[in-house]
PDB file of N, CA and C in Angstrom:
ATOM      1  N   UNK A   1     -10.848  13.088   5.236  1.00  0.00           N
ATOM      2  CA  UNK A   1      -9.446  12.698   5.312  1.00  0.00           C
ATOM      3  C   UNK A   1      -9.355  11.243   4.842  1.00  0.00           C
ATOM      4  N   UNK A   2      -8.499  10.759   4.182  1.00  0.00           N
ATOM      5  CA  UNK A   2      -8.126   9.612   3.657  1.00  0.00           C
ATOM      6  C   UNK A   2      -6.535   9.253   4.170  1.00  0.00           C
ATOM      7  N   UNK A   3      -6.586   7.894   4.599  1.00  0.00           N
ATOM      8  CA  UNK A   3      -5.083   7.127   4.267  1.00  0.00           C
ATOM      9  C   UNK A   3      -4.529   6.244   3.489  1.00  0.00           C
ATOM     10  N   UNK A   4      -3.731   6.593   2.623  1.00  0.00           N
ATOM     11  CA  UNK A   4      -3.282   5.679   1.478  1.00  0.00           C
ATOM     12  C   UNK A   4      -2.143   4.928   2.285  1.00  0.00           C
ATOM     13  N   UNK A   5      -2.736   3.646   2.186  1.00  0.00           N
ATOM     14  CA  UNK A   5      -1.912   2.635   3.122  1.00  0.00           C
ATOM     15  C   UNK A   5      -1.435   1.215   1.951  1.00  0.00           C
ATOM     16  N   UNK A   6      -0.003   1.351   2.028  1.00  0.00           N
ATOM     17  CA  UNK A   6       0.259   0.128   1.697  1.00  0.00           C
ATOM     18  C   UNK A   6       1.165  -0.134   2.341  1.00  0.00           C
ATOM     19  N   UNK A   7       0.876  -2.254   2.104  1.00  0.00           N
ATOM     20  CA  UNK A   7       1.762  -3.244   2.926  1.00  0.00           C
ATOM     21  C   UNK A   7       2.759  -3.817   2.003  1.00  0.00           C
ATOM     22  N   UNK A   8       4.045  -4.219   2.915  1.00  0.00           N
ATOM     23  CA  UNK A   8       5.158  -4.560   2.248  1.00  0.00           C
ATOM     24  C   UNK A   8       5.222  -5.450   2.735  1.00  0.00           C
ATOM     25  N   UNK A   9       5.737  -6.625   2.133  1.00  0.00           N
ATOM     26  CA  UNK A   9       6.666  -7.995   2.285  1.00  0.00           C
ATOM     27  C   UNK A   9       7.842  -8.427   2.169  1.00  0.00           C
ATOM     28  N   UNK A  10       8.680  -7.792   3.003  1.00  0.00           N
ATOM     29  CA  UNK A  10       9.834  -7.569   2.751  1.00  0.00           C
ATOM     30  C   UNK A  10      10.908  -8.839   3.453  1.00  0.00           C
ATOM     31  N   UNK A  11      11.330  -9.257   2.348  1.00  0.00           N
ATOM     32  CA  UNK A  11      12.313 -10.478   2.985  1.00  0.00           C
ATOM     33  C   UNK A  11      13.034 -10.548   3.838  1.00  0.00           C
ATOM     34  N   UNK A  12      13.523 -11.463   4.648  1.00  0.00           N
ATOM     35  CA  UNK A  12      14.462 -11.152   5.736  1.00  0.00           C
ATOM     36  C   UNK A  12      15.707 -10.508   5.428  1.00  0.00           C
ATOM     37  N   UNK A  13      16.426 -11.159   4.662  1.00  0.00           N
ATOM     38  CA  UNK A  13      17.748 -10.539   4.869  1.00  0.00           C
ATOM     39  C   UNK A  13      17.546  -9.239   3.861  1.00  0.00           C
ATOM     40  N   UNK A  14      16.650  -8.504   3.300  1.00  0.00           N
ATOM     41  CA  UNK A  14      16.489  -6.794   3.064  1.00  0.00           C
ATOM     42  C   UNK A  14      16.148  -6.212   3.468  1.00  0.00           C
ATOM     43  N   UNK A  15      15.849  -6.360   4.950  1.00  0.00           N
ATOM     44  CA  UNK A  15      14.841  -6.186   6.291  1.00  0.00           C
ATOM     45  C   UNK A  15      15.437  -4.630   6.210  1.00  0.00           C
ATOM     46  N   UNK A  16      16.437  -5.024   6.805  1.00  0.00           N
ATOM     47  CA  UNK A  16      17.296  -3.288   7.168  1.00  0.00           C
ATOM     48  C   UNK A  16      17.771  -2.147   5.837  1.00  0.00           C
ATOM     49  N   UNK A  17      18.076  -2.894   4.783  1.00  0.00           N
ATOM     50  CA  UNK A  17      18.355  -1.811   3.786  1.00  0.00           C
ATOM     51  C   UNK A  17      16.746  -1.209   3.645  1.00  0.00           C
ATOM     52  N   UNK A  18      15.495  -2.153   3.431  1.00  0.00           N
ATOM     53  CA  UNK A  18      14.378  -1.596   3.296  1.00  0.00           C
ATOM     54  C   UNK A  18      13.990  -0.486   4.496  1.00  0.00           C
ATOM     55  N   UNK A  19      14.257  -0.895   5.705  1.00  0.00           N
ATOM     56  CA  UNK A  19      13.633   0.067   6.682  1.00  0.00           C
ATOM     57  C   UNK A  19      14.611   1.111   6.571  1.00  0.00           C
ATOM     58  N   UNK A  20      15.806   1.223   6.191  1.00  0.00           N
ATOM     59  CA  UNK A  20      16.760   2.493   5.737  1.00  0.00           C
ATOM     60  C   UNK A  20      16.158   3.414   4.807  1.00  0.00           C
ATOM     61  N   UNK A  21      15.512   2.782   3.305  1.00  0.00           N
ATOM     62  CA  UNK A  21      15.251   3.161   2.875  1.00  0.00           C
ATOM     63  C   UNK A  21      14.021   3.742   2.631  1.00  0.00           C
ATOM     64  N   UNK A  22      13.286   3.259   3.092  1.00  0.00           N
ATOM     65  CA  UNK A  22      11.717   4.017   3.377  1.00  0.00           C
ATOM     66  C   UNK A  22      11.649   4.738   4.447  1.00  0.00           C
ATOM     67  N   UNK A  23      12.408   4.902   5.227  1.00  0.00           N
ATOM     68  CA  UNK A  23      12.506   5.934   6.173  1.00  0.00           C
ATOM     69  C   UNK A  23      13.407   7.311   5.586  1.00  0.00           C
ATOM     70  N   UNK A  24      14.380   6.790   5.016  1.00  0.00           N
ATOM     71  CA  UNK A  24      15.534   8.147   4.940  1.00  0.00           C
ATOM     72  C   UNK A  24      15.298   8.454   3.872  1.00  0.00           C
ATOM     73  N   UNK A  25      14.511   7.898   2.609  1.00  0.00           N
ATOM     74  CA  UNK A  25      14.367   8.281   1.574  1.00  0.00           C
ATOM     75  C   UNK A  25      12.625   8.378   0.723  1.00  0.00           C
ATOM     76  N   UNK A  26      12.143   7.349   0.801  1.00  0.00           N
ATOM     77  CA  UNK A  26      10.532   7.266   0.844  1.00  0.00           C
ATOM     78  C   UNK A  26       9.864   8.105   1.818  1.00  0.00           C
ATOM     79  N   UNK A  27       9.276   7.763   2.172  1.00  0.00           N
ATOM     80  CA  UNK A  27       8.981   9.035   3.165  1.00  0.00           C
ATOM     81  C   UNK A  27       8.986  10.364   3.175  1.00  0.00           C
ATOM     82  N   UNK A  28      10.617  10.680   3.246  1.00  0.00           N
ATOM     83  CA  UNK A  28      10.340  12.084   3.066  1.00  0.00           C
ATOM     84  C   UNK A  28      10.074  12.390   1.760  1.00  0.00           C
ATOM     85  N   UNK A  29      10.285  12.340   0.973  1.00  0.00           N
ATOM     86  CA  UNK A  29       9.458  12.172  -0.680  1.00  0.00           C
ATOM     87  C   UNK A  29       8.502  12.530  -0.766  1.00  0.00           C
ATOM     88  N   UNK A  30       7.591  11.461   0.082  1.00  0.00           N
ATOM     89  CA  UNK A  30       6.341  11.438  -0.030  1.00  0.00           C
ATOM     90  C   UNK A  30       5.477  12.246   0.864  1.00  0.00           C
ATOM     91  N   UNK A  31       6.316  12.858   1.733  1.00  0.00           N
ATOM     92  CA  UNK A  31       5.775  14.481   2.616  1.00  0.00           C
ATOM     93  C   UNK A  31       6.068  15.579   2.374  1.00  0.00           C
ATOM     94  N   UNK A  32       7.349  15.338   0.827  1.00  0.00           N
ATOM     95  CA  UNK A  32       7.427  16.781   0.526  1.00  0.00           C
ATOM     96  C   UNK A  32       6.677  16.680  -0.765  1.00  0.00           C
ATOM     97  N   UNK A  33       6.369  16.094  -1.166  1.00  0.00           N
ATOM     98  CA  UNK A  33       5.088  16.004  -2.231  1.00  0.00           C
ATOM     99  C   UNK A  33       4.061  17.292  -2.097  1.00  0.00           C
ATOM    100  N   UNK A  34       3.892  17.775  -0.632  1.00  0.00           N
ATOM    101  CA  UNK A  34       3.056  18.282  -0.932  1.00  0.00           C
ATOM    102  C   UNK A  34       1.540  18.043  -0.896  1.00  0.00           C
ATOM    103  N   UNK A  35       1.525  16.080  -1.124  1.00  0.00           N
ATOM    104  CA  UNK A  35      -0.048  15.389  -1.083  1.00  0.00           C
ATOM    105  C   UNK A  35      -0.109  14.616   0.530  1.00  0.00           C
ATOM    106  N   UNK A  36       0.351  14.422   0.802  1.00  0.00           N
ATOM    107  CA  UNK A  36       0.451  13.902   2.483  1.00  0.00           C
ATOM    108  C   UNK A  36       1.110  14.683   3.255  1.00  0.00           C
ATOM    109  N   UNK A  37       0.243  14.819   4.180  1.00  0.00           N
ATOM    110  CA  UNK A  37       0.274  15.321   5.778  1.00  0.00           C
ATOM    111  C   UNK A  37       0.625  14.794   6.798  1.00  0.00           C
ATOM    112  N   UNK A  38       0.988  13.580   7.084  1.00  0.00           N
ATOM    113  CA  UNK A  38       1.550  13.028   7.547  1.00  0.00           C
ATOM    114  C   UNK A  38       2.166  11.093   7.229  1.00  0.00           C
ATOM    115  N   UNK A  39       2.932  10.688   7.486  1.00  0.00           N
ATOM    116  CA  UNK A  39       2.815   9.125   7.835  1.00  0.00           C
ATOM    117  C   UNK A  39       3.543   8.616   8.439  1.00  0.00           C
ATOM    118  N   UNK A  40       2.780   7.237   9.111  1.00  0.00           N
ATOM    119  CA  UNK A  40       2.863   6.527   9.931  1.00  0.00           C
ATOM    120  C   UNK A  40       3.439   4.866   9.293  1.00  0.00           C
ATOM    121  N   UNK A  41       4.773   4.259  10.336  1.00  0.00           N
ATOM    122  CA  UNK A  41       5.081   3.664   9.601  1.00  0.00           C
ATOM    123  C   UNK A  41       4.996   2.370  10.460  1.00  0.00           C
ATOM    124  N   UNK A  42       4.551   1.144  10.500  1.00  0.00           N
ATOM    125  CA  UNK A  42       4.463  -0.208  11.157  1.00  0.00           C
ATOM    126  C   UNK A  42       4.789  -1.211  10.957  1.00  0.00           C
ATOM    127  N   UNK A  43       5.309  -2.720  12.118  1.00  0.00           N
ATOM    128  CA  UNK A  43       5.360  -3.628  11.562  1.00  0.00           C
ATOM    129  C   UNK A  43       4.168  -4.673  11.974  1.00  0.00           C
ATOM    130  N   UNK A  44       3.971  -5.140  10.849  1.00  0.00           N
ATOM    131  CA  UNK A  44       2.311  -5.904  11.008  1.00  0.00           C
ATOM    132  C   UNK A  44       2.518  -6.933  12.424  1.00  0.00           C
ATOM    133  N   UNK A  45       2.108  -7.140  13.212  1.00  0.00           N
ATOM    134  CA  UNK A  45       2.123  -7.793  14.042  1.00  0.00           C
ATOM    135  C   UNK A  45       1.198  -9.211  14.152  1.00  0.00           C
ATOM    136  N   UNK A  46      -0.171  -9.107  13.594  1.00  0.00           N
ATOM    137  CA  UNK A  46      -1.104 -10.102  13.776  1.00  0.00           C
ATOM    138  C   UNK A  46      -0.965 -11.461  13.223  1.00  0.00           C
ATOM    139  N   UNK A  47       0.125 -11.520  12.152  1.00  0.00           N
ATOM    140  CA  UNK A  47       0.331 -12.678  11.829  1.00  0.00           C
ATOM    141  C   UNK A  47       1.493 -13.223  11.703  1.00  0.00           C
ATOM    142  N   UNK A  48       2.415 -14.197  11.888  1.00  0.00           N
ATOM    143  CA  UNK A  48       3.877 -14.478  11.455  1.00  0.00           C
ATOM    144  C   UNK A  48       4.153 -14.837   9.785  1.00  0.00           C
ATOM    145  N   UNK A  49       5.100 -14.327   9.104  1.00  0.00           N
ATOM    146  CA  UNK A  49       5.396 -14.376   8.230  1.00  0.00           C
ATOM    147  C   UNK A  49       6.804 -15.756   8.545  1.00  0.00           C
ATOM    148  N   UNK A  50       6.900 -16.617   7.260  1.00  0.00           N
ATOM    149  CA  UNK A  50       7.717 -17.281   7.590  1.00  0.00           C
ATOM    150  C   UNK A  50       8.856 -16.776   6.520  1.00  0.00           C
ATOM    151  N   UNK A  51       8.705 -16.348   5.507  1.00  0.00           N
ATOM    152  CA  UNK A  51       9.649 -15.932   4.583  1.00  0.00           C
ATOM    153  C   UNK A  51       9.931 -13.990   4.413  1.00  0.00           C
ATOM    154  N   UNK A  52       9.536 -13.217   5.538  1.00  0.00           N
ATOM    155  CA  UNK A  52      10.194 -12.192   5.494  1.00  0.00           C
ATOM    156  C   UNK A  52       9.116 -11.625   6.653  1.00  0.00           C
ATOM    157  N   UNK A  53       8.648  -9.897   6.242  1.00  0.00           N
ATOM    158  CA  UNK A  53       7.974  -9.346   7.274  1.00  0.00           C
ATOM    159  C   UNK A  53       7.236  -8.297   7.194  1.00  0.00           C
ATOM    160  N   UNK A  54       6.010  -8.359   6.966  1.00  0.00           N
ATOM    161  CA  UNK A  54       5.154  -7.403   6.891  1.00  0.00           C
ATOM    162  C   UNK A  54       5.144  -5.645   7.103  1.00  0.00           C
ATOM    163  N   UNK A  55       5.380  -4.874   6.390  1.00  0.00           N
ATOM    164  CA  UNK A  55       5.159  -3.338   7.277  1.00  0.00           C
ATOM    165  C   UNK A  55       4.140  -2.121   6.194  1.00  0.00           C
ATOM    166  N   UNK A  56       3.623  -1.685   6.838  1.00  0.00           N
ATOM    167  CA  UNK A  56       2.728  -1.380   6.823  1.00  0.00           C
ATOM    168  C   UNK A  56       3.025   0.636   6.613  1.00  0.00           C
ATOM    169  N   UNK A  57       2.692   1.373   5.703  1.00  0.00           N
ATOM    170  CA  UNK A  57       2.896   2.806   5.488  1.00  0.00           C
ATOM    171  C   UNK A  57       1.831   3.529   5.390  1.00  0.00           C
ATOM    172  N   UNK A  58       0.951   4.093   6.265  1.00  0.00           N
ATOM    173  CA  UNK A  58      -0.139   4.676   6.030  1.00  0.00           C
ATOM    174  C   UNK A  58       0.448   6.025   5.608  1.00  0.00           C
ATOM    175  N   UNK A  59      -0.452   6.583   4.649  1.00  0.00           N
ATOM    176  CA  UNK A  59       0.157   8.289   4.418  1.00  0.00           C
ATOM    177  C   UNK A  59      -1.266   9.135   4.415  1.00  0.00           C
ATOM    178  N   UNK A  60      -1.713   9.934   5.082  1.00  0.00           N
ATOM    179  CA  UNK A  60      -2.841  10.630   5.163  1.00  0.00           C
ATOM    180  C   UNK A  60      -2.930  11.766   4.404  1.00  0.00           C
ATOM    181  N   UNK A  61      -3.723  11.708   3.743  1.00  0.00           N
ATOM    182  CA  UNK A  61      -4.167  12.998   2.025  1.00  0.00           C
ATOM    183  C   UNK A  61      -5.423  13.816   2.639  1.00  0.00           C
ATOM    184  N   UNK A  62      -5.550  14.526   2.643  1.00  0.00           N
ATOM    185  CA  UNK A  62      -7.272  15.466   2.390  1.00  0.00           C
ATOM    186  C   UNK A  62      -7.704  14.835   1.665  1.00  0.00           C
ATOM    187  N   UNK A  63      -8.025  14.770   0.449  1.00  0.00           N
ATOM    188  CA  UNK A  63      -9.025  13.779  -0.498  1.00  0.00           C
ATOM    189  C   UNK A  63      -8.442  13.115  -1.102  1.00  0.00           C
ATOM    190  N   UNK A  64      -9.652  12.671  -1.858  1.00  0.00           N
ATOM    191  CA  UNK A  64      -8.848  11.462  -2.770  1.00  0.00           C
ATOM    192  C   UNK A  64      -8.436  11.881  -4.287  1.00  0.00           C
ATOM    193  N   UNK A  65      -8.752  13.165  -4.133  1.00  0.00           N
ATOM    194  CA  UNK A  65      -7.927  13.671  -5.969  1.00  0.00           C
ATOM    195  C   UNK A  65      -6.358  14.044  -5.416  1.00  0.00           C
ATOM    196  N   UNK A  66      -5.969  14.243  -4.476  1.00  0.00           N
ATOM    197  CA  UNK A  66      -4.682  14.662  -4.210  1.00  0.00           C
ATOM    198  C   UNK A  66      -3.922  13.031  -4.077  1.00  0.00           C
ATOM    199  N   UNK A  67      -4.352  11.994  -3.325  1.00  0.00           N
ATOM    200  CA  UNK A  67      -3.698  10.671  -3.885  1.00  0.00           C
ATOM    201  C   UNK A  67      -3.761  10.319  -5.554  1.00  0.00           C
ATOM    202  N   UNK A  68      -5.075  10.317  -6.028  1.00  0.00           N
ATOM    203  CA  UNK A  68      -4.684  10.214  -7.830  1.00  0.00           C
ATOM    204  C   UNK A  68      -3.759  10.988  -7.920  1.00  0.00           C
ATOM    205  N   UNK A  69      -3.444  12.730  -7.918  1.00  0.00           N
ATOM    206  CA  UNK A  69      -2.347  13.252  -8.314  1.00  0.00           C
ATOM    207  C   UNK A  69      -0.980  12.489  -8.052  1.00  0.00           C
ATOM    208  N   UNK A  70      -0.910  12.083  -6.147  1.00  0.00           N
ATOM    209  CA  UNK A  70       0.197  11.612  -6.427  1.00  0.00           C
ATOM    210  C   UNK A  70       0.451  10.237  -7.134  1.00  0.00           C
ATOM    211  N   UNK A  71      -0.299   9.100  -7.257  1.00  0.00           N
ATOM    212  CA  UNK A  71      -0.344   8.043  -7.949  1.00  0.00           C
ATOM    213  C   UNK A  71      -0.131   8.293  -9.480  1.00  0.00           C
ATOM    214  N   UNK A  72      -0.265   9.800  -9.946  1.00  0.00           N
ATOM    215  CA  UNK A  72       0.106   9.793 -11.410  1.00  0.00           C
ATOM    216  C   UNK A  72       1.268  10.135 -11.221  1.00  0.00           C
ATOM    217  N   UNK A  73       1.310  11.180 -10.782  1.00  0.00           N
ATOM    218  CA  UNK A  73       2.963  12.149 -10.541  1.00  0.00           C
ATOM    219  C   UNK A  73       4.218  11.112 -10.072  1.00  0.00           C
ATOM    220  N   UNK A  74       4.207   9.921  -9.223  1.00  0.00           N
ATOM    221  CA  UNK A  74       4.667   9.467  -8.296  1.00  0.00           C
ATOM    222  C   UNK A  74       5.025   8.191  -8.458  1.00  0.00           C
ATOM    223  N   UNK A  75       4.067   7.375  -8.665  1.00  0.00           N
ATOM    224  CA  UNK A  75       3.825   6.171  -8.580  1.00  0.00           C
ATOM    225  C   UNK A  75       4.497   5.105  -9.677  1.00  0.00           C
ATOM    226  N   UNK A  76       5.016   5.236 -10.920  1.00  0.00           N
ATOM    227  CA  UNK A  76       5.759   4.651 -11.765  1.00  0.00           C
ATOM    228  C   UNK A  76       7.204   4.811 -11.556  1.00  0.00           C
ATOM    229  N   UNK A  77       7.438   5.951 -10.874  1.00  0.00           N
ATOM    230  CA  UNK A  77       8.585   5.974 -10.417  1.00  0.00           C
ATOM    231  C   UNK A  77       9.115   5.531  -9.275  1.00  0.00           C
ATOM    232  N   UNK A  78       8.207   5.022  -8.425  1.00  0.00           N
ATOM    233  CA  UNK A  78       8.382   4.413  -6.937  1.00  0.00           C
ATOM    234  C   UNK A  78       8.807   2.697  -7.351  1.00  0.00           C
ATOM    235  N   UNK A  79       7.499   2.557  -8.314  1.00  0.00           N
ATOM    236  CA  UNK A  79       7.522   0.746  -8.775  1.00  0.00           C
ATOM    237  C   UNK A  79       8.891   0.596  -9.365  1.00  0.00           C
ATOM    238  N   UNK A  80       9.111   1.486  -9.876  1.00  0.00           N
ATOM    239  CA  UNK A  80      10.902   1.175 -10.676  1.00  0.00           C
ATOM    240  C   UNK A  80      12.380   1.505  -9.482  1.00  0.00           C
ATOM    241  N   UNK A  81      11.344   2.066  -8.398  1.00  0.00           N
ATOM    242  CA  UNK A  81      13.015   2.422  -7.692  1.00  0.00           C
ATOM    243  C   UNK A  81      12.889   1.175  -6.978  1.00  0.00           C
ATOM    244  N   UNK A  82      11.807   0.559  -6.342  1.00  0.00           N
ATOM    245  CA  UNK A  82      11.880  -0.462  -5.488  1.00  0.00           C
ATOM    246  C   UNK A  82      12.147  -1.719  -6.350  1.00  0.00           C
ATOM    247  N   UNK A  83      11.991  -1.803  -7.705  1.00  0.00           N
ATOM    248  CA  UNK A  83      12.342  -3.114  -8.454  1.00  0.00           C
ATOM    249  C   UNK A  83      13.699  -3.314  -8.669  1.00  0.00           C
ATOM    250  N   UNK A  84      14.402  -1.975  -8.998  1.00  0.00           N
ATOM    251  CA  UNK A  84      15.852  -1.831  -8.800  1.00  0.00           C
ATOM    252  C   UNK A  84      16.507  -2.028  -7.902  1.00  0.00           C
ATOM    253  N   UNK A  85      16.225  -1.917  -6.387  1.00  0.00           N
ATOM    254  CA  UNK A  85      16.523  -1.130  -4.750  1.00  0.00           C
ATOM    255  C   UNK A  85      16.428  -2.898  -4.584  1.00  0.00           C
ATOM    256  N   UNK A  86      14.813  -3.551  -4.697  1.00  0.00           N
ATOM    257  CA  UNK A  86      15.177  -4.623  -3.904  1.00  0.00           C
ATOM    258  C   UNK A  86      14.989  -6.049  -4.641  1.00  0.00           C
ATOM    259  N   UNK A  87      15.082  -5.823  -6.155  1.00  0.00           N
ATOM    260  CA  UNK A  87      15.028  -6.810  -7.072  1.00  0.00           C
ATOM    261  C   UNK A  87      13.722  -7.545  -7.098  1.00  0.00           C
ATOM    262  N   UNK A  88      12.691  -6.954  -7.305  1.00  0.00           N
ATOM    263  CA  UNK A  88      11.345  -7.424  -7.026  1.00  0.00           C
ATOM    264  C   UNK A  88      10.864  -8.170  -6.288  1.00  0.00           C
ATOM    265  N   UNK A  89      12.052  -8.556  -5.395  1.00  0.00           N
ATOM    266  CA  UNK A  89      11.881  -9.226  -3.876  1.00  0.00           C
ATOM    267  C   UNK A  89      10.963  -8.775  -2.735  1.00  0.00           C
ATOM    268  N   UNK A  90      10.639  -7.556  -2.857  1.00  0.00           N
ATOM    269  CA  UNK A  90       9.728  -6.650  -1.932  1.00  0.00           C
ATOM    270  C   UNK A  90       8.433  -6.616  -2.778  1.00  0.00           C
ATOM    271  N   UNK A  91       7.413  -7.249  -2.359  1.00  0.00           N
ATOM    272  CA  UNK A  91       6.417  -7.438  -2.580  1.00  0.00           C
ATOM    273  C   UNK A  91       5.215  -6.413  -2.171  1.00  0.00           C
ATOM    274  N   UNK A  92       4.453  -5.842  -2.265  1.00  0.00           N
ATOM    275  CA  UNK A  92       3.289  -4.672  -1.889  1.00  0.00           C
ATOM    276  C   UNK A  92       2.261  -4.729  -2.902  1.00  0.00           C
ATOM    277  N   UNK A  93       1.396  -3.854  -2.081  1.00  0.00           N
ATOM    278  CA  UNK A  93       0.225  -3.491  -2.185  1.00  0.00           C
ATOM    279  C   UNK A  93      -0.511  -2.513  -1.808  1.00  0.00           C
ATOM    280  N   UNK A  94      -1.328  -1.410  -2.253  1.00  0.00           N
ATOM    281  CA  UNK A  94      -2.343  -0.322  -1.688  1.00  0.00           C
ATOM    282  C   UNK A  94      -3.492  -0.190  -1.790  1.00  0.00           C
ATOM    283  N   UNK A  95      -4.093  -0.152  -0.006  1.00  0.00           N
ATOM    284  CA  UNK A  95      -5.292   0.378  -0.618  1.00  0.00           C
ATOM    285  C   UNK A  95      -5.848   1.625   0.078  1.00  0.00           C
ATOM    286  N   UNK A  96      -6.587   2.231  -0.252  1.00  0.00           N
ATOM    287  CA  UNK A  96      -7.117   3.726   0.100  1.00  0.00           C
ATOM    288  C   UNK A  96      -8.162   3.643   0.953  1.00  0.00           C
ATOM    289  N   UNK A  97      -8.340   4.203   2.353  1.00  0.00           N
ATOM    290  CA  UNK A  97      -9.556   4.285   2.817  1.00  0.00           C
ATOM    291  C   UNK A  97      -9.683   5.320   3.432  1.00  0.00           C
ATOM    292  N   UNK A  98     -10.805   5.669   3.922  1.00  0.00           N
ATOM    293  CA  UNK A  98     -11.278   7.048   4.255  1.00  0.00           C
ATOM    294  C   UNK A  98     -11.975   6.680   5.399  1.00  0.00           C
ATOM    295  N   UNK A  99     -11.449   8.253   6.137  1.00  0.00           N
ATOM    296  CA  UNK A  99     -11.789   7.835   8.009  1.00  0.00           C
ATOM    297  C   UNK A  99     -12.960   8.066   7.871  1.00  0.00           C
ATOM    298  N   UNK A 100     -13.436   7.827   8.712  1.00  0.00           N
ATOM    299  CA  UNK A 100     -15.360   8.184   8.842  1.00  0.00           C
ATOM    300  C   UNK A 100     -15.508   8.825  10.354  1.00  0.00           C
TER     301      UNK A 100
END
Protein backbone atom coordinates (compact mmCIF):
# COMPACT_ATOMS: atom_id res chain seq x y z
CA UNK A 1 0.00 0.00 0.00
CA UNK A 2 1.27 3.43 -0.77
CA UNK A 3 0.20 7.15 0.16
CA UNK A 4 0.51 9.83 -2.26
CA UNK A 5 0.72 12.74 0.05
CA UNK A 6 0.94 16.24 -0.81
CA UNK A 7 1.36 19.55 1.20
CA UNK A 8 -0.26 22.81 0.50
CA UNK A 9 0.56 26.36 1.40
CA UNK A 10 -2.24 27.97 1.27
CA UNK A 11 -2.52 31.71 2.06
CA UNK A 12 -4.60 33.15 4.56
CA UNK A 13 -7.19 34.90 3.10
CA UNK A 14 -7.84 31.56 0.41
CA UNK A 15 -7.91 29.54 3.48
CA UNK A 16 -11.71 28.77 3.06
CA UNK A 17 -12.34 28.86 -0.73
CA UNK A 18 -9.29 26.25 -0.71
CA UNK A 19 -10.71 23.98 2.06
CA UNK A 20 -14.19 24.28 -0.02
CA UNK A 21 -12.56 23.27 -2.71
CA UNK A 22 -10.52 20.30 -2.02
CA UNK A 23 -13.07 18.91 -0.10
CA UNK A 24 -16.27 19.36 -2.36
CA UNK A 25 -14.44 19.05 -5.41
CA UNK A 26 -10.72 17.50 -5.25
CA UNK A 27 -11.26 14.81 -3.41
CA UNK A 28 -14.01 13.38 -4.64
CA UNK A 29 -12.26 13.35 -8.07
CA UNK A 30 -9.67 11.82 -6.80
CA UNK A 31 -11.78 8.74 -5.19
CA UNK A 32 -13.73 8.38 -8.10
CA UNK A 33 -10.67 7.92 -10.12
CA UNK A 34 -10.83 4.70 -9.33
CA UNK A 35 -6.76 4.94 -8.14
CA UNK A 36 -7.36 5.82 -4.40
CA UNK A 37 -9.04 4.11 -1.72
CA UNK A 38 -9.23 6.37 0.49
CA UNK A 39 -8.03 10.08 1.80
CA UNK A 40 -7.21 11.75 4.58
CA UNK A 41 -7.15 15.37 4.86
CA UNK A 42 -4.93 17.66 7.61
CA UNK A 43 -3.77 20.75 8.94
CA UNK A 44 0.03 20.63 9.55
CA UNK A 45 0.34 21.46 13.02
CA UNK A 46 4.20 21.20 13.93
CA UNK A 47 5.18 24.37 12.71
CA UNK A 48 3.63 28.04 12.43
CA UNK A 49 3.39 29.43 9.16
CA UNK A 50 3.49 33.21 9.15
CA UNK A 51 2.15 33.89 5.63
CA UNK A 52 -0.69 31.26 5.25
CA UNK A 53 -1.17 27.42 6.34
CA UNK A 54 -0.03 24.22 5.76
CA UNK A 55 -2.48 21.09 4.85
CA UNK A 56 -1.62 18.14 4.14
CA UNK A 57 -3.75 15.29 1.56
CA UNK A 58 -2.68 11.86 1.90
CA UNK A 59 -4.50 9.57 -0.78
CA UNK A 60 -3.79 5.78 -0.40
CA UNK A 61 -3.19 3.65 -3.91
CA UNK A 62 -2.36 -0.25 -3.91
CA UNK A 63 0.82 0.37 -5.86
CA UNK A 64 2.70 2.60 -7.29
CA UNK A 65 1.70 2.02 -11.12
CA UNK A 66 -1.87 3.05 -10.22
CA UNK A 67 -0.43 6.64 -8.80
CA UNK A 68 1.78 6.98 -12.23
CA UNK A 69 -1.60 6.25 -13.96
CA UNK A 70 -3.16 8.80 -12.02
CA UNK A 71 -0.24 11.40 -12.26
CA UNK A 72 -0.54 10.91 -16.12
CA UNK A 73 -4.33 10.80 -16.44
CA UNK A 74 -4.76 13.56 -13.72
CA UNK A 75 -2.14 15.56 -12.84
CA UNK A 76 -1.77 18.44 -15.63
CA UNK A 77 -5.09 19.02 -15.16
CA UNK A 78 -5.09 19.52 -11.38
CA UNK A 79 -1.78 22.04 -11.84
CA UNK A 80 -4.02 24.16 -14.23
CA UNK A 81 -7.24 24.09 -12.10
CA UNK A 82 -5.39 25.20 -8.97
CA UNK A 83 -3.32 27.97 -11.00
CA UNK A 84 -6.62 29.28 -12.20
CA UNK A 85 -8.76 28.54 -8.71
CA UNK A 86 -5.98 30.19 -6.64
CA UNK A 87 -3.66 32.25 -8.91
CA UNK A 88 -0.52 30.37 -8.17
CA UNK A 89 -0.84 31.57 -4.72
CA UNK A 90 -1.27 27.95 -3.40
CA UNK A 91 1.90 26.55 -3.31
CA UNK A 92 2.48 22.36 -3.09
CA UNK A 93 4.22 19.57 -3.32
CA UNK A 94 4.20 15.47 -3.49
CA UNK A 95 5.71 12.89 -2.30
CA UNK A 96 4.96 9.09 -2.42
CA UNK A 97 5.67 6.69 0.30
CA UNK A 98 4.96 3.28 1.02
CA UNK A 99 3.76 1.76 4.38
CA UNK A 100 6.02 -0.90 5.54
Amino acid sequence: MYIYNTTFLVPDRMYGSFIKWIKETHIPRCTASDCFSEATLTRIQSHEQQDGTSVSLQLKAADKVTIEKWQVEHLRKLDAEIADLFLLEVLYFSTLMEII
